[in-house]
PDB file of N, CA and C in Angstrom:
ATOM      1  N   UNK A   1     -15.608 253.007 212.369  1.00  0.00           N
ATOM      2  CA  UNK A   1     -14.878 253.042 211.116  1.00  0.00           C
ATOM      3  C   UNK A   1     -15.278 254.296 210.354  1.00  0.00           C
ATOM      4  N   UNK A   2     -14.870 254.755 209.969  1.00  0.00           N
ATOM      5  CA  UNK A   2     -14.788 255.834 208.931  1.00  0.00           C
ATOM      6  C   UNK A   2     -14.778 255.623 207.518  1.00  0.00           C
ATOM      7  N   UNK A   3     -15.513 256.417 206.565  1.00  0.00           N
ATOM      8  CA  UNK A   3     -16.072 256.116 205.807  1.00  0.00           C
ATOM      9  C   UNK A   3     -14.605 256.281 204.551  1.00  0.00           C
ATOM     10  N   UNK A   4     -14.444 255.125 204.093  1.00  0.00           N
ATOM     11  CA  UNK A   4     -13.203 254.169 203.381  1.00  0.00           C
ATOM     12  C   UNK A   4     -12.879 254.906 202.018  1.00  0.00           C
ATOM     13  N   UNK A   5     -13.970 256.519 201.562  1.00  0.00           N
ATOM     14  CA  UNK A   5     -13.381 256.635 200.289  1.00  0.00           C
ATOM     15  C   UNK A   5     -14.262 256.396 199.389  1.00  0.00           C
ATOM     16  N   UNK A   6     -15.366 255.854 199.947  1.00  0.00           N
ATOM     17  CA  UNK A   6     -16.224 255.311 198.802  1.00  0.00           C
ATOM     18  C   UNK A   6     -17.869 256.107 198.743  1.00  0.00           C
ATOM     19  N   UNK A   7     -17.769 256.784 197.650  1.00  0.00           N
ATOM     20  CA  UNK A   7     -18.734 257.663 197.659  1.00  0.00           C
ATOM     21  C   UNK A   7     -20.684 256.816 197.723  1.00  0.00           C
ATOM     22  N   UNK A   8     -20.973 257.639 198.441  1.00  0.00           N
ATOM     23  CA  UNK A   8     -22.366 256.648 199.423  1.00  0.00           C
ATOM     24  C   UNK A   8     -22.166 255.859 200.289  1.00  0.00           C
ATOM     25  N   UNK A   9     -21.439 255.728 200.649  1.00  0.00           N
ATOM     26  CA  UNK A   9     -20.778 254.843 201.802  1.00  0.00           C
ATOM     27  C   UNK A   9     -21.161 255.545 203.173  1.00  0.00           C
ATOM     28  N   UNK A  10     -22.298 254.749 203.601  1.00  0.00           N
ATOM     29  CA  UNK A  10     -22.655 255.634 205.123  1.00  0.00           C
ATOM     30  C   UNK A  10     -23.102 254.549 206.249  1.00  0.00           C
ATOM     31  N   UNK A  11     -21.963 253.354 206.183  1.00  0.00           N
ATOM     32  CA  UNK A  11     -21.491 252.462 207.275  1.00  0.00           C
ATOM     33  C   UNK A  11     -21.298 253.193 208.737  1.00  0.00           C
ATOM     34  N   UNK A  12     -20.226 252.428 209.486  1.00  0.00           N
ATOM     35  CA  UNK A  12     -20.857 250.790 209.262  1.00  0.00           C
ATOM     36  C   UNK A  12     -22.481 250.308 208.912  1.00  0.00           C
ATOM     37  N   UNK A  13     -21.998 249.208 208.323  1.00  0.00           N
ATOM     38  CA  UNK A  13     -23.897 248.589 208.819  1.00  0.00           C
ATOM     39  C   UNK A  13     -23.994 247.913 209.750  1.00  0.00           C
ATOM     40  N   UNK A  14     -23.392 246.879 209.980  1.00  0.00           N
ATOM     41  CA  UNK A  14     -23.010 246.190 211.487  1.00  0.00           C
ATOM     42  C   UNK A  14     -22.209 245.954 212.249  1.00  0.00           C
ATOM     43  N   UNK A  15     -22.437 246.530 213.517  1.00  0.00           N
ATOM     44  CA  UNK A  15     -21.734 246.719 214.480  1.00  0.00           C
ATOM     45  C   UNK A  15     -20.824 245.269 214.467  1.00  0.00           C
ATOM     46  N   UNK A  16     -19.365 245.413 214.693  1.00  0.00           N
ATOM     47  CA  UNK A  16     -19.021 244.126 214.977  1.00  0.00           C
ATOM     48  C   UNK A  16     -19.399 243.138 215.895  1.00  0.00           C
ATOM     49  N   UNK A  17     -19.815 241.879 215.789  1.00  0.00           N
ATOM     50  CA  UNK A  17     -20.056 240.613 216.489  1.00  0.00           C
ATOM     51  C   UNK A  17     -21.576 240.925 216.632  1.00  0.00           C
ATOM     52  N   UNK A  18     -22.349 241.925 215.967  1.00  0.00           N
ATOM     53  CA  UNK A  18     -23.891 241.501 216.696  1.00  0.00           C
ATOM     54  C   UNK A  18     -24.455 241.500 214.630  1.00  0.00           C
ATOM     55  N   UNK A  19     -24.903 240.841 214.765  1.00  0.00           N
ATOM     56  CA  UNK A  19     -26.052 240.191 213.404  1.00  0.00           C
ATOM     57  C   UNK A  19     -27.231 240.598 213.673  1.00  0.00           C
ATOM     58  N   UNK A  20     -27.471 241.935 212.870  1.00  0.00           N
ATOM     59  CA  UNK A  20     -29.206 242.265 213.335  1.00  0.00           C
ATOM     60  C   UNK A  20     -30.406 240.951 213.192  1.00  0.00           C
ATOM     61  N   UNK A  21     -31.365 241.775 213.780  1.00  0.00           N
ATOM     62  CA  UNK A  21     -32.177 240.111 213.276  1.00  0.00           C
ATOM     63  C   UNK A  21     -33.280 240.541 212.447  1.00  0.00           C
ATOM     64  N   UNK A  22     -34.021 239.835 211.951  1.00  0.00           N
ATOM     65  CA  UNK A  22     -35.119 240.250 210.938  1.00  0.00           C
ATOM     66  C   UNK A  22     -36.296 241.493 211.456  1.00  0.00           C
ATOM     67  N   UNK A  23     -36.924 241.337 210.362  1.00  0.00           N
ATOM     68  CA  UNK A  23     -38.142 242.557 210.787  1.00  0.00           C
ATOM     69  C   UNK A  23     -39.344 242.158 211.995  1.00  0.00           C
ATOM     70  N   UNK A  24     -38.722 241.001 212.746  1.00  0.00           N
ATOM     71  CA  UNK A  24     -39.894 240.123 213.591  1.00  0.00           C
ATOM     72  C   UNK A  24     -39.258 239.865 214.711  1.00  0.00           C
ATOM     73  N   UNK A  25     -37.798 240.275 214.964  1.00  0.00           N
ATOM     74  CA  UNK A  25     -36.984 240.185 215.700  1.00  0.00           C
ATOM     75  C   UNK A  25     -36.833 238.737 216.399  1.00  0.00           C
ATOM     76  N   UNK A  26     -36.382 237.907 215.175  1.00  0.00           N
ATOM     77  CA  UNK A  26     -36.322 236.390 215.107  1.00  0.00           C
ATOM     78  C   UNK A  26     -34.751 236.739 214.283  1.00  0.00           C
ATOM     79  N   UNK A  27     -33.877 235.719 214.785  1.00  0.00           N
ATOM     80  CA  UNK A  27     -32.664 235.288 214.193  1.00  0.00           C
ATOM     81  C   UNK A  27     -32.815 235.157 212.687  1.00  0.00           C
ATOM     82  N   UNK A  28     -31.861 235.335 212.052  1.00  0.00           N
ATOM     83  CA  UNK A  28     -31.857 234.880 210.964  1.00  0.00           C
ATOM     84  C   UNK A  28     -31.062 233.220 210.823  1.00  0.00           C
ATOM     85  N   UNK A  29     -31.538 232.083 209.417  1.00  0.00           N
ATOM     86  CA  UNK A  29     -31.186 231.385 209.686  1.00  0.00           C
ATOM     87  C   UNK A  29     -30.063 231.435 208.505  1.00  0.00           C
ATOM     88  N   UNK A  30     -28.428 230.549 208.346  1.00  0.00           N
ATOM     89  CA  UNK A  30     -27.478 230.994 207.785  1.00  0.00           C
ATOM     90  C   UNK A  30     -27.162 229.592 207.600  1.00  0.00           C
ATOM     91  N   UNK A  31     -26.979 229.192 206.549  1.00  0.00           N
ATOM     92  CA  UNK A  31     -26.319 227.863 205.944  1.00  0.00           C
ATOM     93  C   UNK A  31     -25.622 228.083 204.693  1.00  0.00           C
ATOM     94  N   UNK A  32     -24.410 226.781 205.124  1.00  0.00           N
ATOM     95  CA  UNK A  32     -23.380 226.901 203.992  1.00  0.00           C
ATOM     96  C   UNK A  32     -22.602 225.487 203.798  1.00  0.00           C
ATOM     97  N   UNK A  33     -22.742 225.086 202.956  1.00  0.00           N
ATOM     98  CA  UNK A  33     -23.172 225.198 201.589  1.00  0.00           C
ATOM     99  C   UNK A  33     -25.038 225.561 201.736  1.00  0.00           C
ATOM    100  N   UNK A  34     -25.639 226.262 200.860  1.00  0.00           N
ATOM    101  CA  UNK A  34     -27.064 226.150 200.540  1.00  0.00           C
ATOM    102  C   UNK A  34     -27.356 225.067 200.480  1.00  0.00           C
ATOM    103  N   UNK A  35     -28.548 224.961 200.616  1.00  0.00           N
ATOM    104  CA  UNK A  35     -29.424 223.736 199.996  1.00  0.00           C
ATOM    105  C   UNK A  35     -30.147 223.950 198.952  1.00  0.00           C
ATOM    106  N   UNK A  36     -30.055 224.783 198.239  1.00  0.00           N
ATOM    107  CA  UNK A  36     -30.877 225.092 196.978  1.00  0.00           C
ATOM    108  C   UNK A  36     -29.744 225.784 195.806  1.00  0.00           C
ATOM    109  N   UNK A  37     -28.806 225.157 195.421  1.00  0.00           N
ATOM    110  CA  UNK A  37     -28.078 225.294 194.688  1.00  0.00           C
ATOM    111  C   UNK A  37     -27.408 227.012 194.505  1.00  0.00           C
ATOM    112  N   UNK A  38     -26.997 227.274 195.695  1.00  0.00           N
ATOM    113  CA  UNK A  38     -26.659 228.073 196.000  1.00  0.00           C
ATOM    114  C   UNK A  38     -25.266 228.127 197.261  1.00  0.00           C
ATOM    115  N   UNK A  39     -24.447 229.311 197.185  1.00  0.00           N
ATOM    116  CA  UNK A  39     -23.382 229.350 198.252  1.00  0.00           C
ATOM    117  C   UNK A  39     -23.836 228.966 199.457  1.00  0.00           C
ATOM    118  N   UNK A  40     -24.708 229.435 199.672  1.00  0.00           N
ATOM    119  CA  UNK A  40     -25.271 230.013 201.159  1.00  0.00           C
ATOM    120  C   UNK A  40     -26.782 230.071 201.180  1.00  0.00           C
ATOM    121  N   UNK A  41     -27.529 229.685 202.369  1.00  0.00           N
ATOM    122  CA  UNK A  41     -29.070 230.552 202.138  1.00  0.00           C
ATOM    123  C   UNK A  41     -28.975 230.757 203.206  1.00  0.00           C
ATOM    124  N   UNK A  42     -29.927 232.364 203.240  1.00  0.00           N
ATOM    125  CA  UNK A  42     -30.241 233.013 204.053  1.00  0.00           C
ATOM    126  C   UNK A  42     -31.788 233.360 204.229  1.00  0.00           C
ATOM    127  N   UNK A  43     -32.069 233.074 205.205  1.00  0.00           N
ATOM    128  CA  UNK A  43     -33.465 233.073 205.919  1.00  0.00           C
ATOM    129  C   UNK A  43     -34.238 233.503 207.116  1.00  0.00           C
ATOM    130  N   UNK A  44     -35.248 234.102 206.452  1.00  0.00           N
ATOM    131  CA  UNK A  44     -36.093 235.245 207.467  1.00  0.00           C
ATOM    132  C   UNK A  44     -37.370 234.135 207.163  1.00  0.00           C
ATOM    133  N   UNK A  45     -37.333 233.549 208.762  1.00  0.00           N
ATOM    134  CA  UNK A  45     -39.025 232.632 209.388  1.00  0.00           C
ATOM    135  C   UNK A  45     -40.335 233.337 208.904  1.00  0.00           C
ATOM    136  N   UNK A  46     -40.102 234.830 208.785  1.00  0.00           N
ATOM    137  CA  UNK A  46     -41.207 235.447 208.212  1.00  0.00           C
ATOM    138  C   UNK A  46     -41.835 235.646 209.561  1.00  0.00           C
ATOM    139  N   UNK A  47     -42.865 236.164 208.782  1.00  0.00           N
ATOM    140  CA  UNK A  47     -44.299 236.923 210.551  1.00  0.00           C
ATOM    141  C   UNK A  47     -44.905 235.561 210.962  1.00  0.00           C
ATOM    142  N   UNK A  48     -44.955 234.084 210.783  1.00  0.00           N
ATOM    143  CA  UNK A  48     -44.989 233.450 211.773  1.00  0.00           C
ATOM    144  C   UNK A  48     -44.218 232.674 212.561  1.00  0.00           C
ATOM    145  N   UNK A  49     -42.649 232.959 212.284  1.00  0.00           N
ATOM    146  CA  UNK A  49     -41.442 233.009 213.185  1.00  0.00           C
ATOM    147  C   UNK A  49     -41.375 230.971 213.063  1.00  0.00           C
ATOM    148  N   UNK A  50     -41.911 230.624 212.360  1.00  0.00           N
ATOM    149  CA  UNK A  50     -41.790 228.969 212.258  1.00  0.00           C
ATOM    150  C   UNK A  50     -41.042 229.126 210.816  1.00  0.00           C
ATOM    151  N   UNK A  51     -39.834 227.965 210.862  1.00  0.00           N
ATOM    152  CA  UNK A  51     -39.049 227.807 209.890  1.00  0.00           C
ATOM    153  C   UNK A  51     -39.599 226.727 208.863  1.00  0.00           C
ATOM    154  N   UNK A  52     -39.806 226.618 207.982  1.00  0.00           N
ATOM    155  CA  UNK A  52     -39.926 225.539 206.371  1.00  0.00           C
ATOM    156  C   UNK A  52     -41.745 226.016 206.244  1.00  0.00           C
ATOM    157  N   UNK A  53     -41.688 227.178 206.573  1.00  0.00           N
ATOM    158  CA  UNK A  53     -43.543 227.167 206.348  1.00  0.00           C
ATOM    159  C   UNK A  53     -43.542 228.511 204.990  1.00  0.00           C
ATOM    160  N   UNK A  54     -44.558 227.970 204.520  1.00  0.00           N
ATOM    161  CA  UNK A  54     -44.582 229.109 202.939  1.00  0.00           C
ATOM    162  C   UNK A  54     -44.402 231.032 203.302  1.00  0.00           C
ATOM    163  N   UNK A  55     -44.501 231.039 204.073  1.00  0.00           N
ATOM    164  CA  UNK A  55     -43.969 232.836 204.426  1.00  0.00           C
ATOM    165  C   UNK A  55     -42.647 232.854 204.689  1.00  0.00           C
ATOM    166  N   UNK A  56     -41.637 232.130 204.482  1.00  0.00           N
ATOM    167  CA  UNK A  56     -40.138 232.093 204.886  1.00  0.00           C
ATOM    168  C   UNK A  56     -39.725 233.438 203.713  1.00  0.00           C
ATOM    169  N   UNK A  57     -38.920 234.049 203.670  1.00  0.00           N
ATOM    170  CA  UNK A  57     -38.245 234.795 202.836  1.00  0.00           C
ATOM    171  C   UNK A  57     -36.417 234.489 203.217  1.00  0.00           C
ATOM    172  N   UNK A  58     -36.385 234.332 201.929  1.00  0.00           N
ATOM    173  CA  UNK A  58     -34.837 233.422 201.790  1.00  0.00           C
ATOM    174  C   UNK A  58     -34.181 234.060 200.370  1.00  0.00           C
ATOM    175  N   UNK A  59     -32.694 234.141 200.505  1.00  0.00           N
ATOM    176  CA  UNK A  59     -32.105 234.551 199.055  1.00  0.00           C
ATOM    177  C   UNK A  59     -32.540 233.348 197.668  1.00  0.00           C
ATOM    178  N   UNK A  60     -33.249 232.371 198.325  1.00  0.00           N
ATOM    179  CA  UNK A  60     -33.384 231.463 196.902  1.00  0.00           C
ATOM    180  C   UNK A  60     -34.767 231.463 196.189  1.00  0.00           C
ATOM    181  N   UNK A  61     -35.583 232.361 197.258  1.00  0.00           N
ATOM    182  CA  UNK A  61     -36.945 232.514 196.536  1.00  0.00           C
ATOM    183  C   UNK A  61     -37.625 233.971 196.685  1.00  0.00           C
ATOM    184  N   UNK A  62     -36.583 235.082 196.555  1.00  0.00           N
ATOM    185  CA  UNK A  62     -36.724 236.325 196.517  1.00  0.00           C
ATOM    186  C   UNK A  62     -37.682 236.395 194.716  1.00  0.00           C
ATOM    187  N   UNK A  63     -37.345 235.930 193.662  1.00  0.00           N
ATOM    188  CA  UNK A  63     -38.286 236.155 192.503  1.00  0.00           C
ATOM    189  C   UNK A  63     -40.200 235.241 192.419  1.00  0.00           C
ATOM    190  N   UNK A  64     -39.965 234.543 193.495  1.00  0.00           N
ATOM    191  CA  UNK A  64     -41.064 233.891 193.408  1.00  0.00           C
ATOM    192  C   UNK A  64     -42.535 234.817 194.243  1.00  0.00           C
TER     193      UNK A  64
END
């Protein structure tokens, strides 16, 4: 794709059909509706690649 016109625009970011994966090269996890009063959450297992453990990084506890 070519860049649409929009100044800073230095896409693509993702290739179609592949979803990079986190900085641990673990999937990301994607739910919808959220469970935390939110659209959607999105979730990185963090550096010990186990999901619901306190190193998760997720759009619902990015200020904490």
């Amino acid at each position: 794709m070519q860049n649409p016109g929009v100044d800073g625009w230095e896409g693509p970011y993702m290739m179609r059909g592949k979803v990079p994966s986190d900085g641990w090269k673990e999937s990301f996890i994607y739910k919808i509706p959220g469970d935390h009063l939110t659209d959607y959450d999105l979730i990185s297992k963090g550096p010990d690649k186990t999901a619901g453990t306190p190193d998760d990084i997720a759009n619902y506890n990015l200020d904490e």
